[in-house]
N, C-alpha and C. Protein backbone atom coordinates (compact mmCIF):
# COMPACT_ATOMS: atom_id res chain seq x y z
N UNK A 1 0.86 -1.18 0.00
CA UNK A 1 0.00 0.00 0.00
C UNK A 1 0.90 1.24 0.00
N UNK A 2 0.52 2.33 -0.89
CA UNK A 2 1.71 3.42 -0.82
C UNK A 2 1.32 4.42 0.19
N UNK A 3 2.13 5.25 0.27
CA UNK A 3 1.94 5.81 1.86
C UNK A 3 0.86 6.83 1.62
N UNK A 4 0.01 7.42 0.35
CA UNK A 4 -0.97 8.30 0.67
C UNK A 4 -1.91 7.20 0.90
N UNK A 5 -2.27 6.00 0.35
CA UNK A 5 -3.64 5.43 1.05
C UNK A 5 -3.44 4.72 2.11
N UNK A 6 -2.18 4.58 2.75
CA UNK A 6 -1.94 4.51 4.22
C UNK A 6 -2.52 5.89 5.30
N UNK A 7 -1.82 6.73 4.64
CA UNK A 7 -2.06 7.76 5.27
C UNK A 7 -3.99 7.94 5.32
N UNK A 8 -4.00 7.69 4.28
CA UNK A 8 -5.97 8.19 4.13
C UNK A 8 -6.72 6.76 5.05
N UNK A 9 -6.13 5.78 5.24
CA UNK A 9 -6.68 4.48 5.68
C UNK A 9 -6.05 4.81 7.27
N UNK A 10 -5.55 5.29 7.93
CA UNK A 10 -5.01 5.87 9.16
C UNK A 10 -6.05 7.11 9.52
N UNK A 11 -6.39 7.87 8.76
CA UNK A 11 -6.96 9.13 8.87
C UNK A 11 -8.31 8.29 9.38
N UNK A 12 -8.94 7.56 8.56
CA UNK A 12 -10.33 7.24 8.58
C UNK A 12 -10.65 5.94 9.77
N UNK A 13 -9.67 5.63 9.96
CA UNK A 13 -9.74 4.46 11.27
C UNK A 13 -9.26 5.70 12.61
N UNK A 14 -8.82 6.68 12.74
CA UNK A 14 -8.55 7.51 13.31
C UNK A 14 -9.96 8.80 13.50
N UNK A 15 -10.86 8.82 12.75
CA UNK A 15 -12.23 9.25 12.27
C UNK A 15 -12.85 8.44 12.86
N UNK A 16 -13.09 7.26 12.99
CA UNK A 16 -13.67 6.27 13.47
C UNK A 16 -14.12 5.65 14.96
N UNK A 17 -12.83 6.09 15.38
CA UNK A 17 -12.36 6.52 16.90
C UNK A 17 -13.13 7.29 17.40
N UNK A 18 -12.70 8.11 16.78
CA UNK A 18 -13.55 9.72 17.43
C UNK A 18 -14.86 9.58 17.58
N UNK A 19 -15.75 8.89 16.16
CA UNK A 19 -16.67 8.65 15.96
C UNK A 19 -17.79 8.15 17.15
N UNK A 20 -16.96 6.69 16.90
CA UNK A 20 -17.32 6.07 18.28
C UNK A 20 -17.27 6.76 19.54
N UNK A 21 -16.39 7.26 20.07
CA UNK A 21 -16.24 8.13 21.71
C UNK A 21 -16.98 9.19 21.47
N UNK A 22 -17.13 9.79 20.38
CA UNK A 22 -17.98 11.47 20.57
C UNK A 22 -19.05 11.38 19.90
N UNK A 23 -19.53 10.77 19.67
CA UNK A 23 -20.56 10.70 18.60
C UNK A 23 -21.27 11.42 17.68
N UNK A 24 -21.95 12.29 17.02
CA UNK A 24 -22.53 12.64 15.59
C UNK A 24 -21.14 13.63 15.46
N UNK A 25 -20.58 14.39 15.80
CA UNK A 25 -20.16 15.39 15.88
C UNK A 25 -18.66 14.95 14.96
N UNK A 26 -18.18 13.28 14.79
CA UNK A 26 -17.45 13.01 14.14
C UNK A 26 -17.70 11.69 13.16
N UNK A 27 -19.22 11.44 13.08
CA UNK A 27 -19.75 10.83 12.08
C UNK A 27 -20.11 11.72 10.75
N UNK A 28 -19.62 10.85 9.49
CA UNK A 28 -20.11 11.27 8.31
C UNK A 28 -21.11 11.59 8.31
N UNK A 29 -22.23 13.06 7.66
CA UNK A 29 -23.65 12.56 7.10
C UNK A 29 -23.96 12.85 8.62
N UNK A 30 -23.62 13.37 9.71
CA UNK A 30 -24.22 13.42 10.91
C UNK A 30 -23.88 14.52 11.69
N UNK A 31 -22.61 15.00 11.07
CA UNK A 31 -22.35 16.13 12.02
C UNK A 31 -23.23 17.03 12.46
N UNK A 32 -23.24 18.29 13.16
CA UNK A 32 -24.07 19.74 12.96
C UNK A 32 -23.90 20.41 11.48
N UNK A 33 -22.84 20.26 10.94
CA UNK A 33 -22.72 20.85 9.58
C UNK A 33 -23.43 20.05 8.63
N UNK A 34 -23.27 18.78 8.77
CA UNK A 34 -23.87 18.09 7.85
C UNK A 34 -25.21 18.71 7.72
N UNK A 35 -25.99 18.29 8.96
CA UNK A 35 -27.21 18.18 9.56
C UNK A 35 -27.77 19.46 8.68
N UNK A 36 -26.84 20.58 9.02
CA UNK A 36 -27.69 22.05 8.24
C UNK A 36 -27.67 22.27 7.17
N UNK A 37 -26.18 21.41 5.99
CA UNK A 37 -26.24 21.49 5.07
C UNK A 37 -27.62 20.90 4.24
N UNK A 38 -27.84 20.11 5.07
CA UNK A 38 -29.52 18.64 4.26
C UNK A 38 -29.81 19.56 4.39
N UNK A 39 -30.16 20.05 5.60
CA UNK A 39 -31.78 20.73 5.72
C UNK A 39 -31.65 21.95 5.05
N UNK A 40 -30.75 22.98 4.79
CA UNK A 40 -30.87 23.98 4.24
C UNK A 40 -30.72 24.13 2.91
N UNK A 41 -29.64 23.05 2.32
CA UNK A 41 -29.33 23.22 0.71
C UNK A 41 -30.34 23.86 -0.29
N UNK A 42 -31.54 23.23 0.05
CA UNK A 42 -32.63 23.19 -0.64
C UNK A 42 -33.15 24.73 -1.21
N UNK A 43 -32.21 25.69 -0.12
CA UNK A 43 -33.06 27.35 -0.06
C UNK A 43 -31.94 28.22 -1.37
N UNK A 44 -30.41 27.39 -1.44
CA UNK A 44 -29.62 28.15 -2.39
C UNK A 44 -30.37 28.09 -3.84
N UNK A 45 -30.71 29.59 -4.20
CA UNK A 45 -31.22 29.56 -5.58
C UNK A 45 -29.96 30.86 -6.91
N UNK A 46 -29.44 31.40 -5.68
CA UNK A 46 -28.20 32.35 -5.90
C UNK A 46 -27.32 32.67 -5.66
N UNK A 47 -26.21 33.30 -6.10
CA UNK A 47 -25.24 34.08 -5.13
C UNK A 47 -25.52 34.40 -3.82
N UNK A 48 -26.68 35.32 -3.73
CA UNK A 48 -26.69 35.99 -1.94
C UNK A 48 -27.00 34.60 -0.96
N UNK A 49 -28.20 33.50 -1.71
CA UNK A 49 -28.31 32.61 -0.79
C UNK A 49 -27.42 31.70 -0.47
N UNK A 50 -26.34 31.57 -2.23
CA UNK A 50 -25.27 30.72 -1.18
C UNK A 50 -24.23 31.36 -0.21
N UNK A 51 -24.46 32.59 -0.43
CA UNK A 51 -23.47 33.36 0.60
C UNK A 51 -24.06 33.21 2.29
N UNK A 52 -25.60 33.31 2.26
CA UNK A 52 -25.89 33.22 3.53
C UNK A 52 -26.08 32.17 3.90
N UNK A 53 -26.11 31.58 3.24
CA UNK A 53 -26.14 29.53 3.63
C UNK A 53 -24.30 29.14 4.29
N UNK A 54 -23.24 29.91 3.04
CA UNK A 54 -21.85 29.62 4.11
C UNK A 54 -21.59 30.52 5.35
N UNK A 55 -22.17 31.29 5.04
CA UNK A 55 -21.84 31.87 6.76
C UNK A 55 -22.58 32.27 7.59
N UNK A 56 -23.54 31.31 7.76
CA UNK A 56 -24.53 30.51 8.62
C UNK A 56 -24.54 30.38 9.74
N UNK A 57 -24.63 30.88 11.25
CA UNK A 57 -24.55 30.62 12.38
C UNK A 57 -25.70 31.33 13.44
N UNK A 58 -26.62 30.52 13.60
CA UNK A 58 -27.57 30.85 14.25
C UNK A 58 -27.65 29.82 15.27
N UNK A 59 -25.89 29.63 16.12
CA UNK A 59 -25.90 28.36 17.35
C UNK A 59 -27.13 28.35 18.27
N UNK A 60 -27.48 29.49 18.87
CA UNK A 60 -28.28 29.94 20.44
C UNK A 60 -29.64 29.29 19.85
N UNK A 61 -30.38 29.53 18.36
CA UNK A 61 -31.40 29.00 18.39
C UNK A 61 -31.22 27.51 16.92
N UNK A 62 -30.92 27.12 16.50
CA UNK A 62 -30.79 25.81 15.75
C UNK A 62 -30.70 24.69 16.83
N UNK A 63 -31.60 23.59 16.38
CA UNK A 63 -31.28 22.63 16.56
C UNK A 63 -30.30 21.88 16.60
N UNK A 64 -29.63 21.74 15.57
CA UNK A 64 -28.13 21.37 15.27
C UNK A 64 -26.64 21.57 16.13
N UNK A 65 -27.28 22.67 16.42
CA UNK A 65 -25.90 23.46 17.22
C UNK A 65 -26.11 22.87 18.72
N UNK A 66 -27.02 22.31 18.94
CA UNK A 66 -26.96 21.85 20.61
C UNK A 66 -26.31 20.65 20.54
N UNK A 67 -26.35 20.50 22.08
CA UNK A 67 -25.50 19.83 22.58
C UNK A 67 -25.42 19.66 24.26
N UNK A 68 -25.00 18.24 24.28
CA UNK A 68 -24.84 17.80 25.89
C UNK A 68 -23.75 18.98 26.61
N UNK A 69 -23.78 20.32 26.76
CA UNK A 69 -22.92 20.94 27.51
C UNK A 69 -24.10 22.23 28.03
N UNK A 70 -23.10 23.30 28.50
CA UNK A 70 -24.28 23.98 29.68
C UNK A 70 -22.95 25.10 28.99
N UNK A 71 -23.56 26.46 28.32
CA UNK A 71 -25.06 26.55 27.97
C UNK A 71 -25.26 25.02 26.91
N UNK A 72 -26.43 24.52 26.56
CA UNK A 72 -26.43 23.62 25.95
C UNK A 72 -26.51 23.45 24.34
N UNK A 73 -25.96 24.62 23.84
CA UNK A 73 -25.21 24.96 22.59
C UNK A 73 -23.75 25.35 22.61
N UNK A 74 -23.26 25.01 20.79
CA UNK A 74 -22.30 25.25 20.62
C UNK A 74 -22.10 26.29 19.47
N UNK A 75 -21.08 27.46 19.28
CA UNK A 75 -21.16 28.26 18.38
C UNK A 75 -20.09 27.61 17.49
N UNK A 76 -19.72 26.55 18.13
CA UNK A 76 -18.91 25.43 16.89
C UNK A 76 -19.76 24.78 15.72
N UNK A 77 -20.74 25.07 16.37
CA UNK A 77 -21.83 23.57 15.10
C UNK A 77 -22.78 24.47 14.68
N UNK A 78 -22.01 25.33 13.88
CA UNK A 78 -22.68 26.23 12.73
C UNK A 78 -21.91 26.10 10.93
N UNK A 79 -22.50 26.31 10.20
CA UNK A 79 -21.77 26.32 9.22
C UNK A 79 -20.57 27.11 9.18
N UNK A 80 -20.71 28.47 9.68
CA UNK A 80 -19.46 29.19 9.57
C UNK A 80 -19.54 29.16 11.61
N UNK A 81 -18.25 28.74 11.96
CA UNK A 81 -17.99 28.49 13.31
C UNK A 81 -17.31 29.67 13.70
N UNK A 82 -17.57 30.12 15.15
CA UNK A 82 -17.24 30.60 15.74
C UNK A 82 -17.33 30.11 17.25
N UNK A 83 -15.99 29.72 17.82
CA UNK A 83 -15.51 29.45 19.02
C UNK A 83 -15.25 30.62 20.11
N UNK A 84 -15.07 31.63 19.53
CA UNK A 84 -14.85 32.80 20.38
C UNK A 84 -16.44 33.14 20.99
N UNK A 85 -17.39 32.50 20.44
CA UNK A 85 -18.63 33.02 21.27
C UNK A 85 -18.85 32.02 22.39
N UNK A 86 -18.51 31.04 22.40
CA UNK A 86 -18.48 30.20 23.54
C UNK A 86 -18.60 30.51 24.71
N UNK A 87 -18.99 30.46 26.27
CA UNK A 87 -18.50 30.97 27.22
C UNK A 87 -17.66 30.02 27.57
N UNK A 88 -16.16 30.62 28.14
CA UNK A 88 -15.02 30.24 28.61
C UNK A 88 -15.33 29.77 29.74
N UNK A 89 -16.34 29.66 30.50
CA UNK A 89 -16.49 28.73 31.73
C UNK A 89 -17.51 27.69 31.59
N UNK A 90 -17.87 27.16 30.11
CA UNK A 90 -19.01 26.76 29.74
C UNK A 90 -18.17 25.56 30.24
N UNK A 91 -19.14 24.23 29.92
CA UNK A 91 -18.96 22.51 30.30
C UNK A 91 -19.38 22.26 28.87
N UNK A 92 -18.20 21.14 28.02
CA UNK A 92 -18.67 20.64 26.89
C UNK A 92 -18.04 19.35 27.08
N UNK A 93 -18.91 18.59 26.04
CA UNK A 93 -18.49 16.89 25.92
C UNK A 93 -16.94 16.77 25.32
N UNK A 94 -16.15 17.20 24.73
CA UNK A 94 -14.69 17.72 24.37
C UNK A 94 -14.68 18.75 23.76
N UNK A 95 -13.64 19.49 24.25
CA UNK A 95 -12.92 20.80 24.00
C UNK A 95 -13.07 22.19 22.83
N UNK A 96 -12.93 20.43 21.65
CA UNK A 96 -13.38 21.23 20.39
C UNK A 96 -14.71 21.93 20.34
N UNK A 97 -15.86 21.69 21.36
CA UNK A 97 -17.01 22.32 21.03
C UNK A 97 -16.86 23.31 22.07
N UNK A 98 -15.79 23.68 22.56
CA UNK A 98 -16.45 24.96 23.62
C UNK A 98 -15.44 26.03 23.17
N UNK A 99 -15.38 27.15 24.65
CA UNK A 99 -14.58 28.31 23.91
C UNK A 99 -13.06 27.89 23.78
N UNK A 100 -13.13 28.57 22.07
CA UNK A 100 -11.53 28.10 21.51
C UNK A 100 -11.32 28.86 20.49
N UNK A 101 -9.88 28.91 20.02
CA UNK A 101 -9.24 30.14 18.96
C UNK A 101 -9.78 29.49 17.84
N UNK A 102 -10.77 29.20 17.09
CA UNK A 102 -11.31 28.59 16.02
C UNK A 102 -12.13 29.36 15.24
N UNK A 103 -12.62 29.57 14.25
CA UNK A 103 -13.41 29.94 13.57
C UNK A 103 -13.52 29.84 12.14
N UNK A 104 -14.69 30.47 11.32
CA UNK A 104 -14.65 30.24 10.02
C UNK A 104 -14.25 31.72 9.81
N UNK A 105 -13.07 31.91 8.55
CA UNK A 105 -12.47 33.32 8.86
C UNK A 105 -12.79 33.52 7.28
N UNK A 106 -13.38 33.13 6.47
CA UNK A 106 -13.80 33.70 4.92
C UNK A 106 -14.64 32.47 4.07
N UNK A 107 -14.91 32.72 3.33
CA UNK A 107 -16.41 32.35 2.44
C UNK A 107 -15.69 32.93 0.70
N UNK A 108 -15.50 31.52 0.01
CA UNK A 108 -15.40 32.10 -1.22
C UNK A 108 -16.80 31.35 -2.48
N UNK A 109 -17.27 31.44 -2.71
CA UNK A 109 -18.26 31.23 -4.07
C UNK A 109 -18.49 31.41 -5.50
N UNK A 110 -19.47 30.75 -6.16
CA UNK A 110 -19.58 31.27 -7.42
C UNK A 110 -21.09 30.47 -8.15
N UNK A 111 -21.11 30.79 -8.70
CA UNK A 111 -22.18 30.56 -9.75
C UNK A 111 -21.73 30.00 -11.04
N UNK A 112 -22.87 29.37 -11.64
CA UNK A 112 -22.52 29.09 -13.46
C UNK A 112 -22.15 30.41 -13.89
N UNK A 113 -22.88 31.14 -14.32
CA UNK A 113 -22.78 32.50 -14.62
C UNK A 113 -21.57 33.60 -14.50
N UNK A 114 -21.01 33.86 -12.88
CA UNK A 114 -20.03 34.27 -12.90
C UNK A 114 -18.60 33.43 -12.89
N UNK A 115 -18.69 32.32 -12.89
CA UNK A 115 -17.77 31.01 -13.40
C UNK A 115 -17.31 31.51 -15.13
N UNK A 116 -18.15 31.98 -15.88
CA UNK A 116 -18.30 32.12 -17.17
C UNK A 116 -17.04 33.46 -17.40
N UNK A 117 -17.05 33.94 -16.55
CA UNK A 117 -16.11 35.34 -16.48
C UNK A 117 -14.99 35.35 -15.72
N UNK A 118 -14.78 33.81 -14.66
CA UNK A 118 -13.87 33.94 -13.64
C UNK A 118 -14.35 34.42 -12.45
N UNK A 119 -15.42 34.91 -12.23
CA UNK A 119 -15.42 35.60 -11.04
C UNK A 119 -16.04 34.76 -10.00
N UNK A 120 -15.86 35.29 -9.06
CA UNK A 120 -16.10 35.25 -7.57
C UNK A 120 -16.77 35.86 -6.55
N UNK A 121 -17.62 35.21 -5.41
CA UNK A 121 -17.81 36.27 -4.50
C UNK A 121 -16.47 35.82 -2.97
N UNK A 122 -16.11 36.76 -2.61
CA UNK A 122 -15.22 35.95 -1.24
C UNK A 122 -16.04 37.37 -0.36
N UNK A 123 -15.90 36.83 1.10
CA UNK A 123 -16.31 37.01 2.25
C UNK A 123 -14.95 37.07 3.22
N UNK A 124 -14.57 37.86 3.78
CA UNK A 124 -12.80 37.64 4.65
C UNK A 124 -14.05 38.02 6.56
N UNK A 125 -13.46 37.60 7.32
CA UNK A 125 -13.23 37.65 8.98
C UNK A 125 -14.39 37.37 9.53
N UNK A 126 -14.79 36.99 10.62
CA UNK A 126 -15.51 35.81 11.46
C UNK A 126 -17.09 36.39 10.79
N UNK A 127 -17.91 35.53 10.90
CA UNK A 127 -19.18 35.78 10.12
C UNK A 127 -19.85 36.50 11.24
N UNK A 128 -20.97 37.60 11.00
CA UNK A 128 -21.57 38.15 11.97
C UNK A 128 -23.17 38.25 11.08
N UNK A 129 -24.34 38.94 12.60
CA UNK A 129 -25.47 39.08 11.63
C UNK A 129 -26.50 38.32 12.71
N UNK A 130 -26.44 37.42 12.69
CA UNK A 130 -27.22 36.43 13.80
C UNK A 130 -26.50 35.70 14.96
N UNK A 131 -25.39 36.28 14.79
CA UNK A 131 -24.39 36.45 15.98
C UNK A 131 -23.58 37.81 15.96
N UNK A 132 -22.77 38.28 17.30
CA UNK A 132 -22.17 39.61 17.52
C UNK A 132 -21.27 39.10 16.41
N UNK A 133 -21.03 40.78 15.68
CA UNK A 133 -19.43 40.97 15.11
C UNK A 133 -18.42 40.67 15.84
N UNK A 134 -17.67 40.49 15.21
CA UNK A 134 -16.37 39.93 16.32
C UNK A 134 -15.85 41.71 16.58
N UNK A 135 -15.23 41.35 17.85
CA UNK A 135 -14.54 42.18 18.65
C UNK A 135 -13.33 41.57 19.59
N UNK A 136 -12.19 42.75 19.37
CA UNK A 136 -11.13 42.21 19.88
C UNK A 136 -10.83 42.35 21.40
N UNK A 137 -11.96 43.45 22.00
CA UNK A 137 -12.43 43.58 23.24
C UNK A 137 -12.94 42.61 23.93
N UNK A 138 -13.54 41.47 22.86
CA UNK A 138 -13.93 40.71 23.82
C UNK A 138 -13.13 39.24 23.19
N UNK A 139 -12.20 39.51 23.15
CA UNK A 139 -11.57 38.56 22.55
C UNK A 139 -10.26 37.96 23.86
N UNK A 140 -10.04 36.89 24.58
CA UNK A 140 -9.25 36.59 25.69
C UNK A 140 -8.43 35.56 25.20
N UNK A 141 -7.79 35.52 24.15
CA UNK A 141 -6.89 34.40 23.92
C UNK A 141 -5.95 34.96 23.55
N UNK A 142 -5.36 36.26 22.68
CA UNK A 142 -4.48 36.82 22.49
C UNK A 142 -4.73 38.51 22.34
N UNK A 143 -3.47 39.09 23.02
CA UNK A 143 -4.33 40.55 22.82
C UNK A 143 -3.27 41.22 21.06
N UNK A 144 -4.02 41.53 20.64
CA UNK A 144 -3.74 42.01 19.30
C UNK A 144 -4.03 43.83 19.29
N UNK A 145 -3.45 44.79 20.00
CA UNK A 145 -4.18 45.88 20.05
C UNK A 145 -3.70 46.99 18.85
N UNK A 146 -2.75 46.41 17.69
CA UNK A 146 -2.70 47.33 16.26
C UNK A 146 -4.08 46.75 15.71
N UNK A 147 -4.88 46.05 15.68
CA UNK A 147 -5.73 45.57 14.60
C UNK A 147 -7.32 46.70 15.01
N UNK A 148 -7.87 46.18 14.36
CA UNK A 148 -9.40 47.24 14.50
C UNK A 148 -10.20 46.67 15.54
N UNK A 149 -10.88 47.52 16.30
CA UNK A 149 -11.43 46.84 17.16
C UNK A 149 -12.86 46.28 16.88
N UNK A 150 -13.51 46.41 15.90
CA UNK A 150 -14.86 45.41 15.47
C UNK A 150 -14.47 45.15 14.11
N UNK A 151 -14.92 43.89 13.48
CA UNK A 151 -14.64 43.21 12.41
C UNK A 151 -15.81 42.63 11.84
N UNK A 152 -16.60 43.51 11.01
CA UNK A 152 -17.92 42.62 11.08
C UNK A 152 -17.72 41.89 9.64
N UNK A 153 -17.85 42.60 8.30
CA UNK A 153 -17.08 41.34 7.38
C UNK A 153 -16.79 42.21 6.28
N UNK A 154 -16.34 41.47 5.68
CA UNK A 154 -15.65 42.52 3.93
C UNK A 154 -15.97 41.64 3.22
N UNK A 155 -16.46 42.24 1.91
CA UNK A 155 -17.08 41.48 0.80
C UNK A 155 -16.26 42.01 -0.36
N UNK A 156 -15.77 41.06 -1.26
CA UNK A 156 -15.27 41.27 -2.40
C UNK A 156 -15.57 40.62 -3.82
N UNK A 157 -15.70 40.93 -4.87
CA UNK A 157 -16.17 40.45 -6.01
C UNK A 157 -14.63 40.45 -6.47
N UNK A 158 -13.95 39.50 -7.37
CA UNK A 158 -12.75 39.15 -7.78
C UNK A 158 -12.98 38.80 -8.91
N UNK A 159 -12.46 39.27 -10.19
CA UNK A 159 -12.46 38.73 -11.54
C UNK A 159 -11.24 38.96 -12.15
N UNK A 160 -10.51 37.74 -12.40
CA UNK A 160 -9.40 37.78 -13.19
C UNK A 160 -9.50 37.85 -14.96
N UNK A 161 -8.61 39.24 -14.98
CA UNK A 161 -8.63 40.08 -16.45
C UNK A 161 -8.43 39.09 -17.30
N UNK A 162 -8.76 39.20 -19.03
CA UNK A 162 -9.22 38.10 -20.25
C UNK A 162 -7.97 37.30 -20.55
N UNK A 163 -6.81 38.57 -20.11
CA UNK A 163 -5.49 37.87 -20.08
C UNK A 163 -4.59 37.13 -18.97
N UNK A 164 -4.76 35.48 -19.46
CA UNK A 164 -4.05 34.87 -18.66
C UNK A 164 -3.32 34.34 -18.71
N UNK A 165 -2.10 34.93 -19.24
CA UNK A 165 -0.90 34.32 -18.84
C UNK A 165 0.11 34.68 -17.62
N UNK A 166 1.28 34.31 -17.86
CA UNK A 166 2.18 34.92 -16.33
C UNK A 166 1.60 36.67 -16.41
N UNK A 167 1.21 37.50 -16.97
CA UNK A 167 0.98 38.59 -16.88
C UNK A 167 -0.04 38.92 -16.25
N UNK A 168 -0.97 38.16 -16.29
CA UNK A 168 -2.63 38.15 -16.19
C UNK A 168 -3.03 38.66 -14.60
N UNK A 169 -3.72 39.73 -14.50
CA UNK A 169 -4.15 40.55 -13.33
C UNK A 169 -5.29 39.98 -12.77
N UNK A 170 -5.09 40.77 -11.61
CA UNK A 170 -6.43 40.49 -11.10
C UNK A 170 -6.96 41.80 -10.46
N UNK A 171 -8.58 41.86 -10.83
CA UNK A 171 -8.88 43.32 -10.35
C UNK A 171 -9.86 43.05 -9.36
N UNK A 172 -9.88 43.63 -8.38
CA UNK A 172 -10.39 43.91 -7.05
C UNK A 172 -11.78 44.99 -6.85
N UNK A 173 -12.83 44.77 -7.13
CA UNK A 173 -13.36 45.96 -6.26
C UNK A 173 -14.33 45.46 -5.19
N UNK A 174 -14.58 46.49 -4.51
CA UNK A 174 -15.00 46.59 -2.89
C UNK A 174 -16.17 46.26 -3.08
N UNK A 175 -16.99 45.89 -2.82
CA UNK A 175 -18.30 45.91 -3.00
C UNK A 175 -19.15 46.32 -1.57
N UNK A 176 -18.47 46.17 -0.70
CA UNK A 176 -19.01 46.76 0.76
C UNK A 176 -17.42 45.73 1.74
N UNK A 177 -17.77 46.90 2.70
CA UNK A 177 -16.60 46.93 3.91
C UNK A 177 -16.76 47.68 4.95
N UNK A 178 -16.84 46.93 6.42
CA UNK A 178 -17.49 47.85 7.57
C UNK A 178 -16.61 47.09 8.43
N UNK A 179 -15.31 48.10 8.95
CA UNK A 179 -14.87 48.15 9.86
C UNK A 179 -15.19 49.18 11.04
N UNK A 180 -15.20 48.66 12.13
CA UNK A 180 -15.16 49.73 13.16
C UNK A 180 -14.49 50.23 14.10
N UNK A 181 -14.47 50.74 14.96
CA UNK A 181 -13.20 51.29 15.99
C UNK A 181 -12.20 51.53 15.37
């Protein structure tokens, strides 16, 4: 056997493990992500919906996002995760679901349509909206005090110019950006 399907046959008996001791949370087809992907897929009909379908986190009230810990949600078992909302004195079944330096930090997409042109939508820093913007005020794992103090998200449309070779650009515009502090 050569060492990548060792490696992938290690990974998945190592998946398996987990599986067993923690249960849905490291089963295929069962996770919280899974779980929201079924149930929600069904609503992407566009760009904006697949944008709000990846950065998705409505832990405090979804089903999905609960869990055997106190509070008895996790802001891990959202599509776009955020660990920093956790409370740091919370009780979880392992680690990974409570407060931790984790998160989903960008969202990139596309369509048939803008596929046709190259383009893109990307999303950059922790998802906000149905959870707080991130803030570095309330942030206790590292203090970072050059950066901005609220981060709610930046949106960018990306289309690489007709010419692509080693020359070939890429042009940038803003499409919305809300930093604060």
């Amino acid at each position: 056997m050569n060492r990548r399907r060792r490696a992938a046959a290690m990974f998945e008996m190592m998946r398996a493990i987990q599986a067993d001791k923690l249960g849905d949370w490291f089963k295929w087809g069962s996770s919280p992500r899974a779980k929201i992907f079924d149930r929600d897929h069904h609503d992407v009909v566009d760009i904006d919906s697949l944008t709000k379908l990846m950065r998705y986190n409505d832990y405090t009230h979804d089903e999905f996002s609960r869990c055997k810990c106190s509070p008895p949600y996790s802001a891990e078992a959202g599509i776009s995760a955020r660990g920093d909302l956790n409370p740091a004195n919370g009780t979880y079944e392992f680690p990974g679901q409570g407060h931790v330096n984790h998160g989903a930090l960008d969202y990139k997409g596309t369509n048939s349509t803008m596929m046709k042109t190259l383009q893109f939508r990307s999303q950059g820093g922790p998802t906000w909206g149905s959870v707080p913007p991130f803030r570095w005020s309330n942030f206790d794992f590292v203090s970072l005090e050059y950066l901005h103090c609220v981060i709610s998200f930046m949106l960018f449309l990306e289309r690489q110019s007709e010419t692509c070779g080693s020359s070939g650009s890429v042009e940038v515009r803003l499409a919305r950006a809300q930093m604060g502090d």
